[in-house]
N, C-alpha and C. Protein backbone atom coordinates (compact mmCIF):
# COMPACT_ATOMS: atom_id res chain seq x y z
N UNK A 1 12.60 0.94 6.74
CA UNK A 1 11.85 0.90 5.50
C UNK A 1 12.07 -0.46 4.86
N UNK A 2 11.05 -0.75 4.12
CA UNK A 2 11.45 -2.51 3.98
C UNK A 2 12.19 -1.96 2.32
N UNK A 3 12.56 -3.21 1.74
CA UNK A 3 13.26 -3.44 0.72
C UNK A 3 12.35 -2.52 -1.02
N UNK A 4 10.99 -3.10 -0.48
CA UNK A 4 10.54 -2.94 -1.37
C UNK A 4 9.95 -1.25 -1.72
N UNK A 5 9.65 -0.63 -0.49
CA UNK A 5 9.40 1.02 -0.10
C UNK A 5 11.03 1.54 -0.81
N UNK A 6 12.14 0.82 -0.08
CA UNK A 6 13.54 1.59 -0.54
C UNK A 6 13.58 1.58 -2.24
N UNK A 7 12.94 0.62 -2.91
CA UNK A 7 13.14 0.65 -4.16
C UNK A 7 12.52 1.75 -4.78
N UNK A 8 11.60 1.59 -4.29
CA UNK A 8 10.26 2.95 -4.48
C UNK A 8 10.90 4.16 -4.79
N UNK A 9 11.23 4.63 -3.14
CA UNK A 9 12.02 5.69 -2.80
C UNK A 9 13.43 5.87 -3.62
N UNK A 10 13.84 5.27 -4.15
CA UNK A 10 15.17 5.60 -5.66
C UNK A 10 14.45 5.86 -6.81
N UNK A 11 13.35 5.19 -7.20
CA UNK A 11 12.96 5.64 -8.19
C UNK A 11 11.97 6.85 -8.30
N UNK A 12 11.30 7.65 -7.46
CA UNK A 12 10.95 8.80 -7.39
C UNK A 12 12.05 9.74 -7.42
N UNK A 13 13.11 9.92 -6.54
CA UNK A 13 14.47 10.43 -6.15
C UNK A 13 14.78 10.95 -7.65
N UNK A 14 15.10 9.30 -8.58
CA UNK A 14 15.70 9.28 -9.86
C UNK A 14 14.85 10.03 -10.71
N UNK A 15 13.46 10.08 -10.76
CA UNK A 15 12.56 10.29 -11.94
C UNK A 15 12.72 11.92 -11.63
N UNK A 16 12.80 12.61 -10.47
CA UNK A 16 12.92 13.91 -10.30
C UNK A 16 14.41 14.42 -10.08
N UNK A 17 15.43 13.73 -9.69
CA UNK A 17 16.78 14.14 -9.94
C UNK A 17 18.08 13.08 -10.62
N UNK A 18 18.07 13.11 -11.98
CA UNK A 18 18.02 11.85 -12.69
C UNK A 18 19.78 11.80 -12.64
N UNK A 19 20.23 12.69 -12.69
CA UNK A 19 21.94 13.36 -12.88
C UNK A 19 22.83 12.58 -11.33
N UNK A 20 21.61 12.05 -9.64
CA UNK A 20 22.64 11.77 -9.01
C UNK A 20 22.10 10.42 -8.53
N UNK A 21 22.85 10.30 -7.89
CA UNK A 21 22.76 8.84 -6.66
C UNK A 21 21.42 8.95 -5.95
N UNK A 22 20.53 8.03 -6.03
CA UNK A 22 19.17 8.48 -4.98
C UNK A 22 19.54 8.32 -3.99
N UNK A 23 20.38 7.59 -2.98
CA UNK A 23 20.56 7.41 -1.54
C UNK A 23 21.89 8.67 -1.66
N UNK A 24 22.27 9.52 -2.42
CA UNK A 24 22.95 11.06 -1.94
C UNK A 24 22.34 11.45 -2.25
N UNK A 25 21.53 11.97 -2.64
CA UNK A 25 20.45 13.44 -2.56
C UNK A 25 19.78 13.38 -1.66
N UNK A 26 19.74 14.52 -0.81
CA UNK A 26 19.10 15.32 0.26
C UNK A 26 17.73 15.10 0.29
N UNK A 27 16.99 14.78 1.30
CA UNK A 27 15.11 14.87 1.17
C UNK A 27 14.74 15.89 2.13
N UNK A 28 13.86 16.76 1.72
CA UNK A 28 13.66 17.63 2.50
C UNK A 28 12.79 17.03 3.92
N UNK A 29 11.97 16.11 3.09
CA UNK A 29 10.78 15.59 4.22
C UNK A 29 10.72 14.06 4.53
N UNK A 30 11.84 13.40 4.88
CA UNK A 30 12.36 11.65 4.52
C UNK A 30 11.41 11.23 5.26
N UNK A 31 10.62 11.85 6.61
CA UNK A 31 9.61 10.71 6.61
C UNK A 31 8.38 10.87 5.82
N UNK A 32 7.65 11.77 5.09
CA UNK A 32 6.98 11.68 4.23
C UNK A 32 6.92 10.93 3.05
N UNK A 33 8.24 10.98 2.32
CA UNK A 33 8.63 10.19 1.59
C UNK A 33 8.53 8.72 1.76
N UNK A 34 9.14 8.53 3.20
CA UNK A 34 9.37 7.21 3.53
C UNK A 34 7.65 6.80 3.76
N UNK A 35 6.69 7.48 4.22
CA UNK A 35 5.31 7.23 4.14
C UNK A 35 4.71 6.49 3.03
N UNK A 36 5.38 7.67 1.85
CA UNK A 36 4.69 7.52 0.36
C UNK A 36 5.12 5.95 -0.32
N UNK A 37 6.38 5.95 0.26
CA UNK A 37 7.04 4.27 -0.22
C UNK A 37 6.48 3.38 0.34
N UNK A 38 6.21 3.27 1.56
CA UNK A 38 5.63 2.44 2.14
C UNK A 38 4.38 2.20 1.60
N UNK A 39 3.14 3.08 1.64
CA UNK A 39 2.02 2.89 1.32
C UNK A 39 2.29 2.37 -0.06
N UNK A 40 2.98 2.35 -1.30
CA UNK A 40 3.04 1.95 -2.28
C UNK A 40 3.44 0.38 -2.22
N UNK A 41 4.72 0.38 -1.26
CA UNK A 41 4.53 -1.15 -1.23
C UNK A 41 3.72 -2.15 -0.56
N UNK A 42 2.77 -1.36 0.34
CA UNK A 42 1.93 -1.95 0.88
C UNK A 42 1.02 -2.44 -0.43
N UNK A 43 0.74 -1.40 -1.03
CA UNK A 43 -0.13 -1.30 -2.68
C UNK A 43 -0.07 -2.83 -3.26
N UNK A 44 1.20 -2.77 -3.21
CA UNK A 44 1.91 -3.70 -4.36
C UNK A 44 1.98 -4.94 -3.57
N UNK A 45 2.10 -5.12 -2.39
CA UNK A 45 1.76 -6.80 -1.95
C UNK A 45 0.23 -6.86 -1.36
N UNK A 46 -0.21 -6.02 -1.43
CA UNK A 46 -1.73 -6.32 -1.23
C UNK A 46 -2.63 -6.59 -2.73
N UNK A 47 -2.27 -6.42 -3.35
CA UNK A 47 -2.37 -6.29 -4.98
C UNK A 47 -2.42 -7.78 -5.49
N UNK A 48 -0.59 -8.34 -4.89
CA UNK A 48 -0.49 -9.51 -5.28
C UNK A 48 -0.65 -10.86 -4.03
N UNK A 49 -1.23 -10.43 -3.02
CA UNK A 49 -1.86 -11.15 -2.38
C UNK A 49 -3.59 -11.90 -3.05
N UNK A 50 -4.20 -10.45 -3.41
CA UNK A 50 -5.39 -10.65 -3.44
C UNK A 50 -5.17 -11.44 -5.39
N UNK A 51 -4.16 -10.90 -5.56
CA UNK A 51 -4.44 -11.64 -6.87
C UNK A 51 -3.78 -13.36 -6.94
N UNK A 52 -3.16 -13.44 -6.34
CA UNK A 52 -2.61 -15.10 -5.59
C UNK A 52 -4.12 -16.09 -5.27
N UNK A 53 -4.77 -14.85 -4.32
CA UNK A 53 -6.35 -15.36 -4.02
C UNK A 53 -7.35 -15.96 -4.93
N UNK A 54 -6.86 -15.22 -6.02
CA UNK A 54 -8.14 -15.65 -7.61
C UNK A 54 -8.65 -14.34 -7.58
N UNK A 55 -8.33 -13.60 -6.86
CA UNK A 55 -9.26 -12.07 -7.30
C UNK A 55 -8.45 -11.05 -8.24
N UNK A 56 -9.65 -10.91 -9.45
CA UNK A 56 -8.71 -9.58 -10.21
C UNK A 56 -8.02 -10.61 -10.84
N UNK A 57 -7.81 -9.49 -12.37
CA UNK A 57 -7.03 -9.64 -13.21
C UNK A 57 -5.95 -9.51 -13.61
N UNK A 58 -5.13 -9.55 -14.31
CA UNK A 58 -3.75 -8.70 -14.10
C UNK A 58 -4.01 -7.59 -14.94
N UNK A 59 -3.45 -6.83 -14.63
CA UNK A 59 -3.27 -5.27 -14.67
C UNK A 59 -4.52 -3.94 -14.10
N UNK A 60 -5.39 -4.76 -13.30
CA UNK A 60 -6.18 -4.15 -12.30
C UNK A 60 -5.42 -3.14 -11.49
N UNK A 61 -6.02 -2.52 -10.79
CA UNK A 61 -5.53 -2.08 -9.63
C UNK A 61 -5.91 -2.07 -8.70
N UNK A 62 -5.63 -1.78 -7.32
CA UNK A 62 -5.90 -2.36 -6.09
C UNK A 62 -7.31 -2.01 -5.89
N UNK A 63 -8.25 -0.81 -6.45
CA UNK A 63 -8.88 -0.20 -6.19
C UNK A 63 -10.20 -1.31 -7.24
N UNK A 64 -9.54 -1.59 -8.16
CA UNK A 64 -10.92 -2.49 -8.95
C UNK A 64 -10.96 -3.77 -8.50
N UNK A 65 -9.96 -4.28 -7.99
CA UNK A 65 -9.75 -5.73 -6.99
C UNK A 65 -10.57 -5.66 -5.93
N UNK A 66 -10.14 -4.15 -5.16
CA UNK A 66 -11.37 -4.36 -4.15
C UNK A 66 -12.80 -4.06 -4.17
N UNK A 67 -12.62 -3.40 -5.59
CA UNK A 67 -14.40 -3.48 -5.80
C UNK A 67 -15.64 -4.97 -5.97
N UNK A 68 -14.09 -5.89 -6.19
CA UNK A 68 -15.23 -7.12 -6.54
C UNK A 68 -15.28 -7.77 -5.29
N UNK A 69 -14.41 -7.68 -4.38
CA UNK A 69 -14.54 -8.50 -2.89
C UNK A 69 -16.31 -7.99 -2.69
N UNK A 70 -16.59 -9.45 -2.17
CA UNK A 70 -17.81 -9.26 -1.16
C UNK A 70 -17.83 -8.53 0.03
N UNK A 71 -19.08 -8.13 0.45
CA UNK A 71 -19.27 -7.55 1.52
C UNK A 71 -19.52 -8.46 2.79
N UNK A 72 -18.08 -7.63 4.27
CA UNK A 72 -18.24 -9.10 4.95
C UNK A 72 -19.55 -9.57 5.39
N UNK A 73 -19.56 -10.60 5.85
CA UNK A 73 -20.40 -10.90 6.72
C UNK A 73 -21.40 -9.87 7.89
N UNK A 74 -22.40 -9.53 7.94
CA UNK A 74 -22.48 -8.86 9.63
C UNK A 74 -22.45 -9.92 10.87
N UNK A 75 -22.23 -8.74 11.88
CA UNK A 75 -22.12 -9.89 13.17
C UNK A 75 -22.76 -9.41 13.47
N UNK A 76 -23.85 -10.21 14.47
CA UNK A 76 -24.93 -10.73 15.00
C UNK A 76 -25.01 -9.51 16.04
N UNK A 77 -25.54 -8.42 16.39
CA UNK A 77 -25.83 -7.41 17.35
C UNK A 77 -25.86 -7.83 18.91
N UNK A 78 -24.94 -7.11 19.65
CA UNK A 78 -24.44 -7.38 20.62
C UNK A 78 -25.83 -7.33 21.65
N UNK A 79 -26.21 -8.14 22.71
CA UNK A 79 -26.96 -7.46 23.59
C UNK A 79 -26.85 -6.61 24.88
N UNK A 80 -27.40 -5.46 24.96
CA UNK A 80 -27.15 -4.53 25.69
C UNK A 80 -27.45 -4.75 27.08
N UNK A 81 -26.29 -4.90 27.90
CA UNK A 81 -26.16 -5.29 29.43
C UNK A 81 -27.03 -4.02 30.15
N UNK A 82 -27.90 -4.33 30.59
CA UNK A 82 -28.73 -3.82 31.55
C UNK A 82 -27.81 -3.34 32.82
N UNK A 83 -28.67 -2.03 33.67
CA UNK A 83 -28.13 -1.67 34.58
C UNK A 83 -28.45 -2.35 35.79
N UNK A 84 -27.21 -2.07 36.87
CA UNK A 84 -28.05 -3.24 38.02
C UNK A 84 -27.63 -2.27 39.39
């Protein structure tokens, strides 16, 4: 789990069992969890990638950042190899 998912993962831990240690309390489902962290920090450097880029404002979210990206390019339609 990278650094930034583990941070994640203490502070959910904490916000729902506030009384212990997040790395001692038990997870019922650690790779789910470890899923949910991840995708969040994926969130969070894709966030500040695209905002490094010039896209988005601060306090957007990933979801209104990617509403303003353009639509890519199309590529040029392949031609269909004949039978021989």
């Amino acid at each position: 789990m990278k650094p930034l998912a583990e941070m994640y993962r203490d502070q959910i831990i904490r916000s729902v069992v506030p009384d212990r240690p997040a790395m001692c309390y038990p997870v019922s489902k650690p790779e789910a969890l470890a899923d949910v962290c991840n995708l969040l920090a994926d969130g969070y450097e894709a966030k500040r990638l695209l905002r490094a880029k010039g896209w988005g404002q601060v306090g957007m979210t990933v979801l209104e950042i990617a509403q303003l990206l353009p639509c890519a390019p199309q590529r040029p339609a392949r031609k269909k190899k004949g039978k021989r």
